[in-house]
N, C-alpha and C. Protein backbone atom coordinates (compact mmCIF):
# COMPACT_ATOMS: atom_id res chain seq x y z
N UNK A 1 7.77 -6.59 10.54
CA UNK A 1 6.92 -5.59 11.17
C UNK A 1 5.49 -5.75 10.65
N UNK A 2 4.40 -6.11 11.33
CA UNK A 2 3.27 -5.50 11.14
C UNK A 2 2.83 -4.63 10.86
N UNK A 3 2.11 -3.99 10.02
CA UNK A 3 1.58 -2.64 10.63
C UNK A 3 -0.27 -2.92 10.21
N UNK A 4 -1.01 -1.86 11.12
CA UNK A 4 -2.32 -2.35 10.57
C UNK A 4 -3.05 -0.85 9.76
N UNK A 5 -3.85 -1.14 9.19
CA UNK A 5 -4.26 -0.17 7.98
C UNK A 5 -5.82 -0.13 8.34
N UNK A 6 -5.99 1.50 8.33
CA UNK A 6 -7.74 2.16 8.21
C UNK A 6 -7.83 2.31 7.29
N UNK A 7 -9.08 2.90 6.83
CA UNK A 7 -9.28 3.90 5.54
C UNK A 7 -10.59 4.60 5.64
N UNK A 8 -10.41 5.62 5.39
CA UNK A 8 -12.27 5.95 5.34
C UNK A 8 -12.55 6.67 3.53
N UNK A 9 -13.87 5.67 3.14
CA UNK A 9 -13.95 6.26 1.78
C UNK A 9 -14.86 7.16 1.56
N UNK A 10 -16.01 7.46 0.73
CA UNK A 10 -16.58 8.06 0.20
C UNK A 10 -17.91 7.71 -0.16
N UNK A 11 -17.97 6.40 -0.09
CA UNK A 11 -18.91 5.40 0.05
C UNK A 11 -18.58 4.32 -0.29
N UNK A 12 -19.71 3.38 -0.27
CA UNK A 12 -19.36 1.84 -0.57
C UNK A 12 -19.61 1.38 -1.52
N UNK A 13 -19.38 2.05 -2.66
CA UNK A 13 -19.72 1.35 -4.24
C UNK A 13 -18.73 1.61 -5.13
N UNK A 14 -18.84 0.77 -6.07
CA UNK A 14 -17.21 0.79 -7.10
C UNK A 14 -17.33 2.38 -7.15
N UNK A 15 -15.96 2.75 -7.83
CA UNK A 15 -16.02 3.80 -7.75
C UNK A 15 -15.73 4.82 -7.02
N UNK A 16 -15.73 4.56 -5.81
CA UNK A 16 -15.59 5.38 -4.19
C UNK A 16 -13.69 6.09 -4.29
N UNK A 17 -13.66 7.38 -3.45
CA UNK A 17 -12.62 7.59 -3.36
C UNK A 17 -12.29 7.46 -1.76
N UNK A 18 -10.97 7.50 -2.05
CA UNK A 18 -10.23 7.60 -0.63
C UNK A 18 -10.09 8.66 0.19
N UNK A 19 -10.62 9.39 1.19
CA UNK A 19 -10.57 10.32 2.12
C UNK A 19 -9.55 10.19 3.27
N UNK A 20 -9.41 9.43 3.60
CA UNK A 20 -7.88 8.88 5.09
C UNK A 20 -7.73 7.80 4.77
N UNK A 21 -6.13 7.61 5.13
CA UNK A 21 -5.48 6.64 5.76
C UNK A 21 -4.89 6.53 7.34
N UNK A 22 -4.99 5.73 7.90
CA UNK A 22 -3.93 5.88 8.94
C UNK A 22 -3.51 4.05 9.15
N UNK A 23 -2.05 4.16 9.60
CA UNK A 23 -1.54 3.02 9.79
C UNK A 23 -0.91 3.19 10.94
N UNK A 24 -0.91 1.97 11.65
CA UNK A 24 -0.38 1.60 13.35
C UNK A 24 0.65 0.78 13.14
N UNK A 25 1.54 0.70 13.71
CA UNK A 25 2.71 -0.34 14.20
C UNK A 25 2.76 -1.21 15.03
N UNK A 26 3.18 -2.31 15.39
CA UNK A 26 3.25 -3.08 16.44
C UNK A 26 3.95 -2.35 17.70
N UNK A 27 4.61 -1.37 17.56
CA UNK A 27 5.07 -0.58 18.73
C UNK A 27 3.94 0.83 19.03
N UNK A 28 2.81 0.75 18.42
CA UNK A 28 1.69 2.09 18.38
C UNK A 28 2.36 2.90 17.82
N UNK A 29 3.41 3.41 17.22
CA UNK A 29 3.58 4.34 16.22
C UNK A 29 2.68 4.54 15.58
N UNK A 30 2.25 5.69 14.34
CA UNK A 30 1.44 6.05 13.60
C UNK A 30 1.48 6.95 12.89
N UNK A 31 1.12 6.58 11.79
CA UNK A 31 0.63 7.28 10.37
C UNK A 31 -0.67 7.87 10.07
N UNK A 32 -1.09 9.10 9.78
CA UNK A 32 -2.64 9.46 9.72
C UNK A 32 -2.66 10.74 8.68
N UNK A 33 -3.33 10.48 7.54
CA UNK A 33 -3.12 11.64 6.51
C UNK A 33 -4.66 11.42 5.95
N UNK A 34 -5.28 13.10 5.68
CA UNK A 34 -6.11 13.13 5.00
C UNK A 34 -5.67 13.84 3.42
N UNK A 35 -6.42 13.20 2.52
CA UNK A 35 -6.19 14.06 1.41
C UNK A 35 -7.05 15.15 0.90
N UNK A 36 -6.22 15.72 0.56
CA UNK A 36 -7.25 17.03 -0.30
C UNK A 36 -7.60 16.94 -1.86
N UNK A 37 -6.95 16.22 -2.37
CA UNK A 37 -7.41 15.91 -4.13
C UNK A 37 -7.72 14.64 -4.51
N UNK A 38 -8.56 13.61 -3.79
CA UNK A 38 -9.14 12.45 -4.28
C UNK A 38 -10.70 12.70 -4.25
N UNK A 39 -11.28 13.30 -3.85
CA UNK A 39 -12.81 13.48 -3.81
C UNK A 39 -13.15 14.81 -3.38
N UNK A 40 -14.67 15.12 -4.03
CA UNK A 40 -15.31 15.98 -3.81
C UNK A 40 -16.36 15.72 -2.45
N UNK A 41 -17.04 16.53 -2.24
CA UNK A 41 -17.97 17.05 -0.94
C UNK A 41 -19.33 15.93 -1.65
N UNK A 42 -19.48 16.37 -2.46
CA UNK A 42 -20.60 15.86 -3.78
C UNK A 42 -20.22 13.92 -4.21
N UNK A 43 -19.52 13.95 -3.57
CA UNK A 43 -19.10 12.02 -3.91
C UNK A 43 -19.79 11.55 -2.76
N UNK A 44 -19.62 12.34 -1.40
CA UNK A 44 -19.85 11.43 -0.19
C UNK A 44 -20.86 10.90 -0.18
N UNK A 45 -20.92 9.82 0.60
CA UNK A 45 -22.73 9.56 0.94
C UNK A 45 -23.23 9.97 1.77
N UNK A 46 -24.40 10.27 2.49
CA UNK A 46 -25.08 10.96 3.46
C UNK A 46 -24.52 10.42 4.90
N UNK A 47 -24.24 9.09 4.52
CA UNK A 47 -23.54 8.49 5.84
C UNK A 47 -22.54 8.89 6.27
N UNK A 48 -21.47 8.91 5.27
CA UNK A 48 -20.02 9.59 5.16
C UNK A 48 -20.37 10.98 5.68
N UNK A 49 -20.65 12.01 4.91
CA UNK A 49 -21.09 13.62 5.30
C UNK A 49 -20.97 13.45 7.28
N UNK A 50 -22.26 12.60 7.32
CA UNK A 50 -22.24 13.00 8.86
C UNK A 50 -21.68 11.97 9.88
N UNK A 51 -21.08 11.18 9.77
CA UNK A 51 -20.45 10.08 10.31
C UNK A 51 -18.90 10.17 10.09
N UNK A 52 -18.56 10.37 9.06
CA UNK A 52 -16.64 10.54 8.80
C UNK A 52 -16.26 11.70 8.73
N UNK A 53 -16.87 12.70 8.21
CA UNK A 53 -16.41 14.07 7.74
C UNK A 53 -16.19 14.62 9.22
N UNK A 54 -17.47 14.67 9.80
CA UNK A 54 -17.30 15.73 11.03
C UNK A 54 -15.93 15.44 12.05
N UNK A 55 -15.58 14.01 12.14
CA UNK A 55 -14.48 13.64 12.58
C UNK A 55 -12.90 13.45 12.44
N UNK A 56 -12.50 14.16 10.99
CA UNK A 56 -11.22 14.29 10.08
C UNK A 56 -10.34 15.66 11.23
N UNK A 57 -9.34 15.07 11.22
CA UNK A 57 -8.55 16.11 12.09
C UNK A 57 -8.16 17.65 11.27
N UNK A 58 -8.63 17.52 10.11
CA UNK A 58 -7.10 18.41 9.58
C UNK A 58 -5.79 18.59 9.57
N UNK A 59 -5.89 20.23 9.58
CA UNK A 59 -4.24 20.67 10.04
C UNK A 59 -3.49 20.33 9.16
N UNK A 60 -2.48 19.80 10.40
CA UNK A 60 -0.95 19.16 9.49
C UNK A 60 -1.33 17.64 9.04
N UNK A 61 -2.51 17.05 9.14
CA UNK A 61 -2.90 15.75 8.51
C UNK A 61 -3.20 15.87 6.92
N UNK A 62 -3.85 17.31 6.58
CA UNK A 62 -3.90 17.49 5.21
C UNK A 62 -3.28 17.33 4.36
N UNK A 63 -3.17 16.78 3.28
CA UNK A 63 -1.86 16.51 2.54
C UNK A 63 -2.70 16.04 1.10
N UNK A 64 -2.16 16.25 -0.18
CA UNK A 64 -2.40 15.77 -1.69
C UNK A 64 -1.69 14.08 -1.73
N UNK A 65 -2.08 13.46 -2.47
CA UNK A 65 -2.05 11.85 -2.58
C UNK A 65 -0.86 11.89 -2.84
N UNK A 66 -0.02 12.98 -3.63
CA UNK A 66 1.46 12.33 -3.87
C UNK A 66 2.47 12.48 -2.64
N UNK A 67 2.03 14.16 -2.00
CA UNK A 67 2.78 14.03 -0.58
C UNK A 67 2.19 12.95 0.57
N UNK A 68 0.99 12.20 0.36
CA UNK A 68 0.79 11.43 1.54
C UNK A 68 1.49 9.78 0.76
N UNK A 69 1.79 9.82 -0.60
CA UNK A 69 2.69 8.69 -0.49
C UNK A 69 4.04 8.74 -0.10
N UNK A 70 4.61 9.59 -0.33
CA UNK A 70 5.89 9.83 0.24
C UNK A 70 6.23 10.01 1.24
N UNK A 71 5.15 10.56 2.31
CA UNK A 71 5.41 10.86 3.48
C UNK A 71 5.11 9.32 4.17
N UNK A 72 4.46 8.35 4.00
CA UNK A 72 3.95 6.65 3.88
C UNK A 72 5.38 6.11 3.71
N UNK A 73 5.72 6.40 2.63
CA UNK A 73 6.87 5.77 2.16
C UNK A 73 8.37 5.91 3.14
N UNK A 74 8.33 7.03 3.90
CA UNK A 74 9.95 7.44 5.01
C UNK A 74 8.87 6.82 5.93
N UNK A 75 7.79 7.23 6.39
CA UNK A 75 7.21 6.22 7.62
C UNK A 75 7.83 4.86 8.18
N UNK A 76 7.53 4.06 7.09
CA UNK A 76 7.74 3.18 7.08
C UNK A 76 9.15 2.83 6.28
């Protein structure tokens, strides 16, 4: 199985945290989780703020890094 992998970070310098994942399947299935405990508001870059942020779904995409590995992990 393939699958293909996004990410949106925080910016582009060492250091950066992870804000989304989402992963696709060769059949379009999909995976899409934002986290709530890898970064602050105050990490982003100005680019991020108004270019990635305004576009994050929420909701039921919200999730902490350990439930979005596990929930990654039965995904797949």
């Amino acid at each position: 199985m393939k699958l293909f992998l996004d990410t949106e970070f925080t910016d582009l310098v060492p250091g950066n945290k992870l804000i989304s994942i989402a992963l696709v399947d060769e059949n379009e299935e999909w995976f899409y989780a934002e986290l709530t405990d890898t970064y602050e508001l105050k990490q982003c870059s100005e680019f991020v703020k108004n270019s990635v942020l305004p576009f994050l779904r929420g909701g039921k995409f919200r999730m902490s890094s350990y439930d979005c590995a596990l929930k990654i992990g039965n995904w797949i």
